[in-house]
N, C-alpha and C. Protein backbone atom coordinates (compact mmCIF):
# COMPACT_ATOMS: atom_id res chain seq x y z
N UNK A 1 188.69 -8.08 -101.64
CA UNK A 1 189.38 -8.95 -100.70
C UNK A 1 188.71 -10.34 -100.72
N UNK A 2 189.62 -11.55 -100.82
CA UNK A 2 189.11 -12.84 -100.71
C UNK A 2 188.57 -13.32 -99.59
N UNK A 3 186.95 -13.85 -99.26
CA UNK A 3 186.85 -14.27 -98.15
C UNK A 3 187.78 -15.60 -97.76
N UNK A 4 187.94 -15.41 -96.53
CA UNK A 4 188.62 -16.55 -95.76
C UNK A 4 186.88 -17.57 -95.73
N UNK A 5 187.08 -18.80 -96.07
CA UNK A 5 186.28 -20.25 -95.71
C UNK A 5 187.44 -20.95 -94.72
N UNK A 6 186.40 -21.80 -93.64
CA UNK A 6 187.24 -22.63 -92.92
C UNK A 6 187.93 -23.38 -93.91
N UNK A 7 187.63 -24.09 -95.09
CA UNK A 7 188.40 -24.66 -95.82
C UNK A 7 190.24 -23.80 -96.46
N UNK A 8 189.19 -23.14 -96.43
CA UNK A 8 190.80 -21.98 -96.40
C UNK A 8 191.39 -22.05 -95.41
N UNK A 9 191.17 -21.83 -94.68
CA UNK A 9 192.06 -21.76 -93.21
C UNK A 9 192.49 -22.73 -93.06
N UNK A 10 192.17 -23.94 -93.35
CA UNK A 10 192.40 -25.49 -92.94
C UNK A 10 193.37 -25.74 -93.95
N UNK A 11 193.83 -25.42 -95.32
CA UNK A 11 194.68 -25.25 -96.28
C UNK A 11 196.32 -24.52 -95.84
N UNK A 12 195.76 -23.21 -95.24
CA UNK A 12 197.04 -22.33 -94.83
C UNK A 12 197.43 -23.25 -93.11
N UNK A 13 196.78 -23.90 -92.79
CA UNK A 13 196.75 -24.32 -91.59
C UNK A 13 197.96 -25.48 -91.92
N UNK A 14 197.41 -26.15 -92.60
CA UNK A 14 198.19 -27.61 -93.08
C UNK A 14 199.41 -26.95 -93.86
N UNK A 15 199.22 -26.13 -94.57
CA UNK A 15 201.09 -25.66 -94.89
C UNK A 15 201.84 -25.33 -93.83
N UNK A 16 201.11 -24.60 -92.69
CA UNK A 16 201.77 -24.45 -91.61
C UNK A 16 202.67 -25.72 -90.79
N UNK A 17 201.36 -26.72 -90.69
CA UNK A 17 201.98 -27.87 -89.82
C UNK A 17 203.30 -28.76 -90.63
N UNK A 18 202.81 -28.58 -91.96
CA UNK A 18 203.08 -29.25 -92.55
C UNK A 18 204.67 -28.87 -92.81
N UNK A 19 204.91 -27.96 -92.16
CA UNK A 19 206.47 -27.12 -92.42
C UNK A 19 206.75 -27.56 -90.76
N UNK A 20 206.20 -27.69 -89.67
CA UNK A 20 206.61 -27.33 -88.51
C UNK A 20 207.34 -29.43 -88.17
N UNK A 21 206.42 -30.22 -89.38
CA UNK A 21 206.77 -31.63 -89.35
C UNK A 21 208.31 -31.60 -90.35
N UNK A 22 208.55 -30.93 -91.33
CA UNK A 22 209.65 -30.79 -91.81
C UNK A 22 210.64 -30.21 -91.08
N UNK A 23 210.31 -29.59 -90.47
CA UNK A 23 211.20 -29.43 -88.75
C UNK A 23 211.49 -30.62 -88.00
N UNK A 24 210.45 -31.33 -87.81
CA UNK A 24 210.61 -32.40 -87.19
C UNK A 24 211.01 -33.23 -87.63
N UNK A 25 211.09 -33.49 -88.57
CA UNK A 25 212.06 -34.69 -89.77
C UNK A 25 213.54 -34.10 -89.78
N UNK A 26 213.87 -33.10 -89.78
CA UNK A 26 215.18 -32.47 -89.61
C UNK A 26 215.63 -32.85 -87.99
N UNK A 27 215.00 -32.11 -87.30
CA UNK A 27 215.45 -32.81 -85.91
C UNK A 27 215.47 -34.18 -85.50
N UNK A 28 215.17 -35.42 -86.11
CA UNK A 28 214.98 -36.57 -85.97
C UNK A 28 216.39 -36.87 -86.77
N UNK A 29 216.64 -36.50 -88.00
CA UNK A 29 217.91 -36.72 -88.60
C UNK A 29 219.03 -35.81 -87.75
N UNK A 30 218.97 -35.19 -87.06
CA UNK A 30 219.92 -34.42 -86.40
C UNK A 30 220.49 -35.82 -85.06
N UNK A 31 219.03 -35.92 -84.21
CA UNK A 31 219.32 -36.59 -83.28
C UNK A 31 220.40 -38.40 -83.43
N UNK A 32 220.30 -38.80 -85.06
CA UNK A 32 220.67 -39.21 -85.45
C UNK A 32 221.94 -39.54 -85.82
N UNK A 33 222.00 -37.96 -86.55
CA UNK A 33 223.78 -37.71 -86.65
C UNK A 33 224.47 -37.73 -85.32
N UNK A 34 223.61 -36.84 -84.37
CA UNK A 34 224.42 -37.04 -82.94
C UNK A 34 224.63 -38.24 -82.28
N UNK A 35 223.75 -39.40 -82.32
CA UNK A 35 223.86 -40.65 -81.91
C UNK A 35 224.98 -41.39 -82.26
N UNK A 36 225.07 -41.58 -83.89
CA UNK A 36 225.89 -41.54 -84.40
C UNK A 36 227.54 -41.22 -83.97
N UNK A 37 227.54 -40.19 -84.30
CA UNK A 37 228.64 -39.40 -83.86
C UNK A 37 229.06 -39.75 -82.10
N UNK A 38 228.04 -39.62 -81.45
CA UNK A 38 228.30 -40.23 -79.91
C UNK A 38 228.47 -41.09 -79.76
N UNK A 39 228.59 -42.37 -80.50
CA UNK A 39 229.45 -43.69 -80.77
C UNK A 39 230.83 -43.73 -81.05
N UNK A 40 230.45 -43.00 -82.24
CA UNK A 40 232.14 -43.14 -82.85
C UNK A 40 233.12 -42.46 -81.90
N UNK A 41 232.64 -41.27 -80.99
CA UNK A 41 233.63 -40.18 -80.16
C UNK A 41 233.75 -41.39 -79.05
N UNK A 42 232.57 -42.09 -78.71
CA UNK A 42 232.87 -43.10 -77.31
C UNK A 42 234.20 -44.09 -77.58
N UNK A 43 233.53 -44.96 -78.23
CA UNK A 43 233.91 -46.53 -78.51
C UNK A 43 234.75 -46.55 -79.96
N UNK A 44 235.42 -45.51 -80.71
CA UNK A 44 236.26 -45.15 -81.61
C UNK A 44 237.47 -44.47 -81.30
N UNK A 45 237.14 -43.08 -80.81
CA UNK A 45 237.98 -42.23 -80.56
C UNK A 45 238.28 -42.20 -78.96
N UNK A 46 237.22 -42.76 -77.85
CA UNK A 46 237.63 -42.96 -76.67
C UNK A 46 237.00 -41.45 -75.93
N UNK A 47 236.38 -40.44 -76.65
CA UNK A 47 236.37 -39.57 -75.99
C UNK A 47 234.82 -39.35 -75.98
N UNK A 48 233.95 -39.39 -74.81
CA UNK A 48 232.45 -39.34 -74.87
C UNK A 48 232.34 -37.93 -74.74
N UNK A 49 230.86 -37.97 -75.92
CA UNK A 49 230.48 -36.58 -75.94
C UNK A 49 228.96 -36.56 -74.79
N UNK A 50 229.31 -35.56 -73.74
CA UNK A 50 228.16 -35.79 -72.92
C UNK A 50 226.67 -35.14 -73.39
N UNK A 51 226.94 -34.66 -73.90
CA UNK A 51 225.22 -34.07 -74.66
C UNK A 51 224.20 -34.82 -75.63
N UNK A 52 224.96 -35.56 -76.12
CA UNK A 52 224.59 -36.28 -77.20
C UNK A 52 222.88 -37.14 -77.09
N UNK A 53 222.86 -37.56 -75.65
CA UNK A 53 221.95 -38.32 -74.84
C UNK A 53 220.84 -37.48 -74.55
N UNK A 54 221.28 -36.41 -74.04
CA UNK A 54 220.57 -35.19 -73.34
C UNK A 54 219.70 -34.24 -74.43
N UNK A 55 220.41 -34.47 -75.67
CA UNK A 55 219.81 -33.34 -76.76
C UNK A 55 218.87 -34.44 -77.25
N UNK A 56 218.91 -35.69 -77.42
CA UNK A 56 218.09 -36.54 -77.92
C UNK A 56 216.39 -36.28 -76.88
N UNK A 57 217.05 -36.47 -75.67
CA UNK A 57 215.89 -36.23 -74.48
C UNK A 57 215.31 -35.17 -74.45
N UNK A 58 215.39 -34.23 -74.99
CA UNK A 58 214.95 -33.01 -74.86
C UNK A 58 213.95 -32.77 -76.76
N UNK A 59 214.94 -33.12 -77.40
CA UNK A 59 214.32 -33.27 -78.65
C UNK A 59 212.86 -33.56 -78.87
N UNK A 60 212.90 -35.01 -78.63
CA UNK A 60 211.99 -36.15 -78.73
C UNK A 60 210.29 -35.55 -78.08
N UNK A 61 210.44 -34.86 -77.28
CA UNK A 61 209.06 -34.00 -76.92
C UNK A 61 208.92 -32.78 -77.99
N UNK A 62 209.65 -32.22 -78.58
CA UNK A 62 209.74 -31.07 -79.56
C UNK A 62 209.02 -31.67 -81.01
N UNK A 63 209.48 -33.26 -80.94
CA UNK A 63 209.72 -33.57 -82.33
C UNK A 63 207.72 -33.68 -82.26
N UNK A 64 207.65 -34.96 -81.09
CA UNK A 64 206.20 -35.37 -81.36
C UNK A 64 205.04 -34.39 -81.29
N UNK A 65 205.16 -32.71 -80.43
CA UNK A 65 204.72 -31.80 -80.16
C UNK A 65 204.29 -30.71 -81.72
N UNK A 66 205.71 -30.65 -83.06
CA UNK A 66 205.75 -30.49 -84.17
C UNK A 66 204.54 -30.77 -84.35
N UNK A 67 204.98 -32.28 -84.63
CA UNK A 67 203.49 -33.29 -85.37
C UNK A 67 202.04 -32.90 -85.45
N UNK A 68 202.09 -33.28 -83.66
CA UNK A 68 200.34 -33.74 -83.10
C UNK A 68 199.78 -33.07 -83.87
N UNK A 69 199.71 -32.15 -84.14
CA UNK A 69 198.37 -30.90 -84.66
C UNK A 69 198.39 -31.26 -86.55
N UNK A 70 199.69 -31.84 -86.86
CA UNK A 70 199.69 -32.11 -88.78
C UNK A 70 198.83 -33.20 -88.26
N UNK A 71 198.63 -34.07 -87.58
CA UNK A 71 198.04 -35.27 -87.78
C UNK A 71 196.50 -35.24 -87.28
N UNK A 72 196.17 -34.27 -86.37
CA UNK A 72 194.86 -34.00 -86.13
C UNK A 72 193.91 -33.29 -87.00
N UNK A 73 195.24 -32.31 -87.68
CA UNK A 73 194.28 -31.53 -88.69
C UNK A 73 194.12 -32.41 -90.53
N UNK A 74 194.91 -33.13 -90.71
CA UNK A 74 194.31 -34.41 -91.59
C UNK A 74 193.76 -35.67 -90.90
N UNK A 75 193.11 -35.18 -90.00
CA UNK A 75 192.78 -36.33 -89.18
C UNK A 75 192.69 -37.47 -89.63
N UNK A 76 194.43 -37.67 -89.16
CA UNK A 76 195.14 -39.36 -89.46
C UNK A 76 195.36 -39.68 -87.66
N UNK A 77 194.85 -39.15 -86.77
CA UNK A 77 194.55 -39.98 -85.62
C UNK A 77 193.88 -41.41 -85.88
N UNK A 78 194.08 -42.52 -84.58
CA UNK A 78 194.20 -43.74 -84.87
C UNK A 78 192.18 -43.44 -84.42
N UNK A 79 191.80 -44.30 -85.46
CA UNK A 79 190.03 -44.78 -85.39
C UNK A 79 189.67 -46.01 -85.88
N UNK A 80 188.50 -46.77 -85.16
CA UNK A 80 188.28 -47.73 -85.46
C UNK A 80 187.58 -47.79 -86.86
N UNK A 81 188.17 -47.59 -88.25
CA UNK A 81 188.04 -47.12 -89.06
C UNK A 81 186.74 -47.99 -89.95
N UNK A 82 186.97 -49.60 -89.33
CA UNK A 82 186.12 -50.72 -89.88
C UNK A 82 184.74 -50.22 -89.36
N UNK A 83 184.38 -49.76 -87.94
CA UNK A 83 182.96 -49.61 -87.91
C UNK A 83 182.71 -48.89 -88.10
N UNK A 84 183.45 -47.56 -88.29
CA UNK A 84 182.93 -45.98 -88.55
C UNK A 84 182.34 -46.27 -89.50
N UNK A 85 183.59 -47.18 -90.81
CA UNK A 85 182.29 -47.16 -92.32
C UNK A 85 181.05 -47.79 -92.37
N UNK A 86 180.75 -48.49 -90.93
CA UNK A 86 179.57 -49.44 -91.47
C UNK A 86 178.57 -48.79 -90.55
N UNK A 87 178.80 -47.47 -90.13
CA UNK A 87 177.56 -46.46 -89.73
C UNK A 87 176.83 -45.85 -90.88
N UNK A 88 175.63 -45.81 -90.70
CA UNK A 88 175.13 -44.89 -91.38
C UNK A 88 175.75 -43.49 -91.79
N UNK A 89 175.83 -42.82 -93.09
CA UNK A 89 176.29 -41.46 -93.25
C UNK A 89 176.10 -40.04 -91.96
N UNK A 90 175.00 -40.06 -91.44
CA UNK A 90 174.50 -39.10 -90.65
C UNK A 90 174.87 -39.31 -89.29
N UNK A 91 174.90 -41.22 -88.99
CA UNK A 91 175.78 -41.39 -87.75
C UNK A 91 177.49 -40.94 -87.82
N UNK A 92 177.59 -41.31 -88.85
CA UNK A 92 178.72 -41.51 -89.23
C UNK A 92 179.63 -39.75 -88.84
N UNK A 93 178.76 -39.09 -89.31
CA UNK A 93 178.78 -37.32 -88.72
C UNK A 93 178.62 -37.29 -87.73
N UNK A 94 178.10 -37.25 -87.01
CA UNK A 94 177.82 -36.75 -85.29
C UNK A 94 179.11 -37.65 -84.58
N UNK A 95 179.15 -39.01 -84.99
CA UNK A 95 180.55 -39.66 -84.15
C UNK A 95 181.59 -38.94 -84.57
N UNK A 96 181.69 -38.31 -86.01
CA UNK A 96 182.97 -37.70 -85.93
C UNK A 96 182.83 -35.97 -85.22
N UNK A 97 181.72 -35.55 -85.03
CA UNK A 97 181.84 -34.39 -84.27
C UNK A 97 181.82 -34.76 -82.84
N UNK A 98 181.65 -35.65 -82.24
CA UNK A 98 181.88 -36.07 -81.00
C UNK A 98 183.27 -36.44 -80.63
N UNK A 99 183.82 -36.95 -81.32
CA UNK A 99 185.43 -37.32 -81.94
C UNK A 99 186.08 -36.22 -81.39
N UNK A 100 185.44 -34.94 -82.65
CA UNK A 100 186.55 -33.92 -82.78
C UNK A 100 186.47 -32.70 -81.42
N UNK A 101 185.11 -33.05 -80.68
CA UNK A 101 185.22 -32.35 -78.95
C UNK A 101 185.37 -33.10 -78.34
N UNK A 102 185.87 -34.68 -77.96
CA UNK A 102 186.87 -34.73 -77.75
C UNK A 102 187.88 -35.00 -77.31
N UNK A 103 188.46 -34.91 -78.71
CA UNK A 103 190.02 -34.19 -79.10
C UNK A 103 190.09 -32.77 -78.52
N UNK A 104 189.07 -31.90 -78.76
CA UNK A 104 189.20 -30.49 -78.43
C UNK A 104 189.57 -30.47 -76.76
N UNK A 105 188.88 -31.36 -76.39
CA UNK A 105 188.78 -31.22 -74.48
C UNK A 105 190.63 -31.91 -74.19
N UNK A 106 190.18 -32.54 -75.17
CA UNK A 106 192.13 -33.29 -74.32
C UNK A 106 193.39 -32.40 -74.86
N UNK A 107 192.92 -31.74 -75.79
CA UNK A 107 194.41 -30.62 -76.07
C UNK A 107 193.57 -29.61 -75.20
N UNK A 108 192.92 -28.75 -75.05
CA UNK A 108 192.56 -28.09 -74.37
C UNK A 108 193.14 -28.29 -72.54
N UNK A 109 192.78 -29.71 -72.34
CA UNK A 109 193.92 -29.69 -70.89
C UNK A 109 194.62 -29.85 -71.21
N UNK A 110 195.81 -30.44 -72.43
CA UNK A 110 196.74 -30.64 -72.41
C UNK A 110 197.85 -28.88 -72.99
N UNK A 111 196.65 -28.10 -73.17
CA UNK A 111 197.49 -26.81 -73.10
C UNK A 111 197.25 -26.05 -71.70
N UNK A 112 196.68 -26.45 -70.97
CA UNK A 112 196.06 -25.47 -69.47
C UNK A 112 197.65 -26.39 -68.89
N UNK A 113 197.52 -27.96 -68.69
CA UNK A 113 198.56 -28.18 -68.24
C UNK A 113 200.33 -27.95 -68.79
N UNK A 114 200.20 -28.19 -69.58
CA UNK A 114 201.57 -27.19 -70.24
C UNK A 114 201.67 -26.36 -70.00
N UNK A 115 200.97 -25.22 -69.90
CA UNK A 115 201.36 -23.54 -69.79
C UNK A 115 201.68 -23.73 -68.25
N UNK A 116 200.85 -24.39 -67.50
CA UNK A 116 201.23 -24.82 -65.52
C UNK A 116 202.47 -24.96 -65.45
N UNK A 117 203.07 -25.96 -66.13
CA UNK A 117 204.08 -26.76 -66.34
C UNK A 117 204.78 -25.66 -66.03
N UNK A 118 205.03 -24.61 -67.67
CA UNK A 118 206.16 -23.89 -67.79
C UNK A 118 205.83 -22.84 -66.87
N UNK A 119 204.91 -22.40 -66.59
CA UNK A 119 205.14 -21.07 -65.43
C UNK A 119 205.44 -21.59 -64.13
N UNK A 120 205.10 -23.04 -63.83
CA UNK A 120 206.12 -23.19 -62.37
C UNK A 120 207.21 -23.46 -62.63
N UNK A 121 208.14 -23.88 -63.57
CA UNK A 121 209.22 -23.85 -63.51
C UNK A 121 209.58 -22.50 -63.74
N UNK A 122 209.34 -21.47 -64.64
CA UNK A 122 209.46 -20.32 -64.62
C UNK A 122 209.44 -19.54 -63.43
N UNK A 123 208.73 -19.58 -62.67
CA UNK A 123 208.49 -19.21 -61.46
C UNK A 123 209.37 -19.25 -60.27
N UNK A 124 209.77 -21.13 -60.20
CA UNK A 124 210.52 -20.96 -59.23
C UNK A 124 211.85 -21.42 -59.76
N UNK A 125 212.17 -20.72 -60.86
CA UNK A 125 213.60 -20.57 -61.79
C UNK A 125 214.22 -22.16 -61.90
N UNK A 126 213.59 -22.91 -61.88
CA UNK A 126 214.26 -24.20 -62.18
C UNK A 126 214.93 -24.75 -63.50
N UNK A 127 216.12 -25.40 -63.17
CA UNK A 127 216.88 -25.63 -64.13
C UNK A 127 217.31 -27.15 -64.50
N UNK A 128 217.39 -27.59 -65.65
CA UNK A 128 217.55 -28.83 -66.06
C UNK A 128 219.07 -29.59 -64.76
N UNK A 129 218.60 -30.80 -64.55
CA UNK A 129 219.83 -31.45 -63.64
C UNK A 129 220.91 -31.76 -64.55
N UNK A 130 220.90 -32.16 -65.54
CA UNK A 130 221.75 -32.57 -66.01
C UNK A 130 222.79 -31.84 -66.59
N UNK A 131 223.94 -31.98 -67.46
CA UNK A 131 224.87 -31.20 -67.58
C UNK A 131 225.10 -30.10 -68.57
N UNK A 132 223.94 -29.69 -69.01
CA UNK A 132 223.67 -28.80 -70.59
C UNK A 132 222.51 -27.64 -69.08
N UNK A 133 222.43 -27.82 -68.11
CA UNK A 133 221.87 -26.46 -67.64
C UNK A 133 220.95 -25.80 -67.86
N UNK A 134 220.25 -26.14 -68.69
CA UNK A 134 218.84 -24.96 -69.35
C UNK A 134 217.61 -24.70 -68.51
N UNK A 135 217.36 -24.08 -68.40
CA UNK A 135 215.67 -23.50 -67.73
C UNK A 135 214.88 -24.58 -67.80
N UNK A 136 214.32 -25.17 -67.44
CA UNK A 136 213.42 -26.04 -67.32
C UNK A 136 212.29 -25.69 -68.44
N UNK A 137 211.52 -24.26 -68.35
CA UNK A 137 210.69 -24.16 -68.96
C UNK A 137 211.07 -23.85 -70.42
N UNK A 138 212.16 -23.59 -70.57
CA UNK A 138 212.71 -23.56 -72.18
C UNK A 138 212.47 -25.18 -72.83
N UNK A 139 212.71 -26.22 -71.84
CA UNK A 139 212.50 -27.61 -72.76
C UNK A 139 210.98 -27.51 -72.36
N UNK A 140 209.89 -27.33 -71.79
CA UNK A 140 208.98 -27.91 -71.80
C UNK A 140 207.71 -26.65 -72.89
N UNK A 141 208.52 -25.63 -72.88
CA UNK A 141 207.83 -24.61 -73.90
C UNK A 141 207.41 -25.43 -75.23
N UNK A 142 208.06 -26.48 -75.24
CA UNK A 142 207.05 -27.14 -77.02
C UNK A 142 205.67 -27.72 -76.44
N UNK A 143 205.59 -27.89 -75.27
CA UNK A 143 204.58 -28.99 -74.86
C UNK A 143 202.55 -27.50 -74.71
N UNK A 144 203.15 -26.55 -74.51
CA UNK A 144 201.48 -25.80 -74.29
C UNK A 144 201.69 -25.31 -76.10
N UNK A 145 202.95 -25.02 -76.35
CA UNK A 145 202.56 -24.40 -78.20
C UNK A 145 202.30 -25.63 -79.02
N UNK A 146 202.69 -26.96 -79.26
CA UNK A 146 202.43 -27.75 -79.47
C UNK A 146 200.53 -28.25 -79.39
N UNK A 147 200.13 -27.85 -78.02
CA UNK A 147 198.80 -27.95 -77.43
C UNK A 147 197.73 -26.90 -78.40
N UNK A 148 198.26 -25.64 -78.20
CA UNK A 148 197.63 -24.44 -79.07
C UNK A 148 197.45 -24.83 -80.24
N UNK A 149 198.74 -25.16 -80.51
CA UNK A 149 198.26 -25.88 -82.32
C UNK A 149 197.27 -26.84 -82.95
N UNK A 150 197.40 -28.16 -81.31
CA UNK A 150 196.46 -28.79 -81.35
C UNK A 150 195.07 -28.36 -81.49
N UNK A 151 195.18 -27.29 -80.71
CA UNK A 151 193.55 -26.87 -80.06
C UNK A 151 192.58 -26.32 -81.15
N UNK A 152 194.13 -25.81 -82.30
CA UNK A 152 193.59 -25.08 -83.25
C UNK A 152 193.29 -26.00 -84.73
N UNK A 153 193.69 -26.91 -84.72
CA UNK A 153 193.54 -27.88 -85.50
C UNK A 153 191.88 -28.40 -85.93
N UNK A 154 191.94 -28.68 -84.39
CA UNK A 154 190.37 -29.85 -83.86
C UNK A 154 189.44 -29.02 -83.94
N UNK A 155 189.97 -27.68 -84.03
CA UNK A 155 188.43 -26.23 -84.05
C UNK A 155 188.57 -26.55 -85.01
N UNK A 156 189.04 -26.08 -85.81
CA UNK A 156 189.00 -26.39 -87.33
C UNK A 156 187.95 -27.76 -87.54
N UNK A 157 188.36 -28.68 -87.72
CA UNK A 157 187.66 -29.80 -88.08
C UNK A 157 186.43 -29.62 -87.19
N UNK A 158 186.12 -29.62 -85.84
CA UNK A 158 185.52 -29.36 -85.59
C UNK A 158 184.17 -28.81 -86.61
N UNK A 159 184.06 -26.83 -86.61
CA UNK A 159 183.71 -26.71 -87.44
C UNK A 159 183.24 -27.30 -88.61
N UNK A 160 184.42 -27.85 -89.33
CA UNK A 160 184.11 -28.44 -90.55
C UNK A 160 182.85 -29.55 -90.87
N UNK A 161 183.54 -30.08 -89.46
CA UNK A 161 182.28 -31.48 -89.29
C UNK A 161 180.48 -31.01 -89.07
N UNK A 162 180.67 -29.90 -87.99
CA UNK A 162 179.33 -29.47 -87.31
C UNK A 162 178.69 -29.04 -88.93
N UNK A 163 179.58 -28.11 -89.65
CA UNK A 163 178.74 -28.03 -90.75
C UNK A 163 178.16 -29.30 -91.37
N UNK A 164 178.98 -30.41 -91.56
CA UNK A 164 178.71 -31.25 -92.24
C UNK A 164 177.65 -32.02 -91.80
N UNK A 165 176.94 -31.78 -90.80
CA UNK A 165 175.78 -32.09 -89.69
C UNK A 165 174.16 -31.48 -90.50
N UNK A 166 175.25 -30.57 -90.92
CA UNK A 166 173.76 -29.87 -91.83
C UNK A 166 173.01 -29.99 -92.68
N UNK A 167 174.35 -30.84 -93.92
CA UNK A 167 174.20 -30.75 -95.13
C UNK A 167 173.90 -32.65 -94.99
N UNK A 168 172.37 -32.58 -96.33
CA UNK A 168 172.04 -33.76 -95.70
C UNK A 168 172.48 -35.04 -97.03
């Protein structure tokens, strides 16, 4: 049996995200066609399609939720990239393991508060106002799995980095 290395994991990890952003490139071209299309039915054909607005709104947290975690785990998060290089190598490590906890601490609340999110709406059965009706916690369910992914990303690097603390 092949051992698993974090580098491994960080490989099957990134095919993962890396499919869940090809999701998200599909839903971005979707929201598109519907925009689209919710023009031409308005101000063409005269007949407005009422969802069109609503699926975009609901999307748009799904889409960036996809992402977060492809972009944490190639950590292409935004850094002040000019002074990082002009640290020393060994500083240059510890700022990025300080970096990557955190990142760990802010998806970490940002999955405690998501999962809140969806179990009070779950809880006290709340439902979208607008005219598509859905559970509340069905649109906000991308926002704690989105978080998990995150959480699992930044361990990763994490890791990766603390090793790299070692090696001199």
């Amino acid at each position: 049996m092949r051992q698993l290395s974090v580098r491994n994991i960080r490989k099957k990890f990134l095919v993962i995200t890396g499919s869940l952003c090809t999701l998200a490139a599909t839903l971005v071209m979707l929201i598109a066609v519907a925009g689209v299309l919710g023009v031409v039915m308005r101000y063409v054909l005269g007949h407005p399609l009422a969802w069109t607005d609503k699926a975009a709104e609901y999307l748009i947290p799904v889409i960036v939720m996809l992402c977060a975690a492809d972009i944490l785990a190639k950590d292409e998060n935004i850094s002040i990239d000019i002074v990082i290089r002009a640290l020393h190598l060994r500083l240059r490590r510890l700022f990025n393991c300080l970096k990557e906890l955190a990142l760990l601490i802010v998806s970490l609340a940002l999955l405690v508060s998501g999962a809140s999110m969806v179990s009070f709406a779950w809880y006290l059965g709340l439902y979208d106002s607008g005219n598509m009706g859905w559970p509340l916690w069905m649109l906000e369910l991308s926002i704690p799995i989105g978080a998990l992914l995150m959480v699992l990303a930044v361990a990763i690097n994490l890791v990766i980095a603390l090793a790299s603390l070692r090696n001199r």
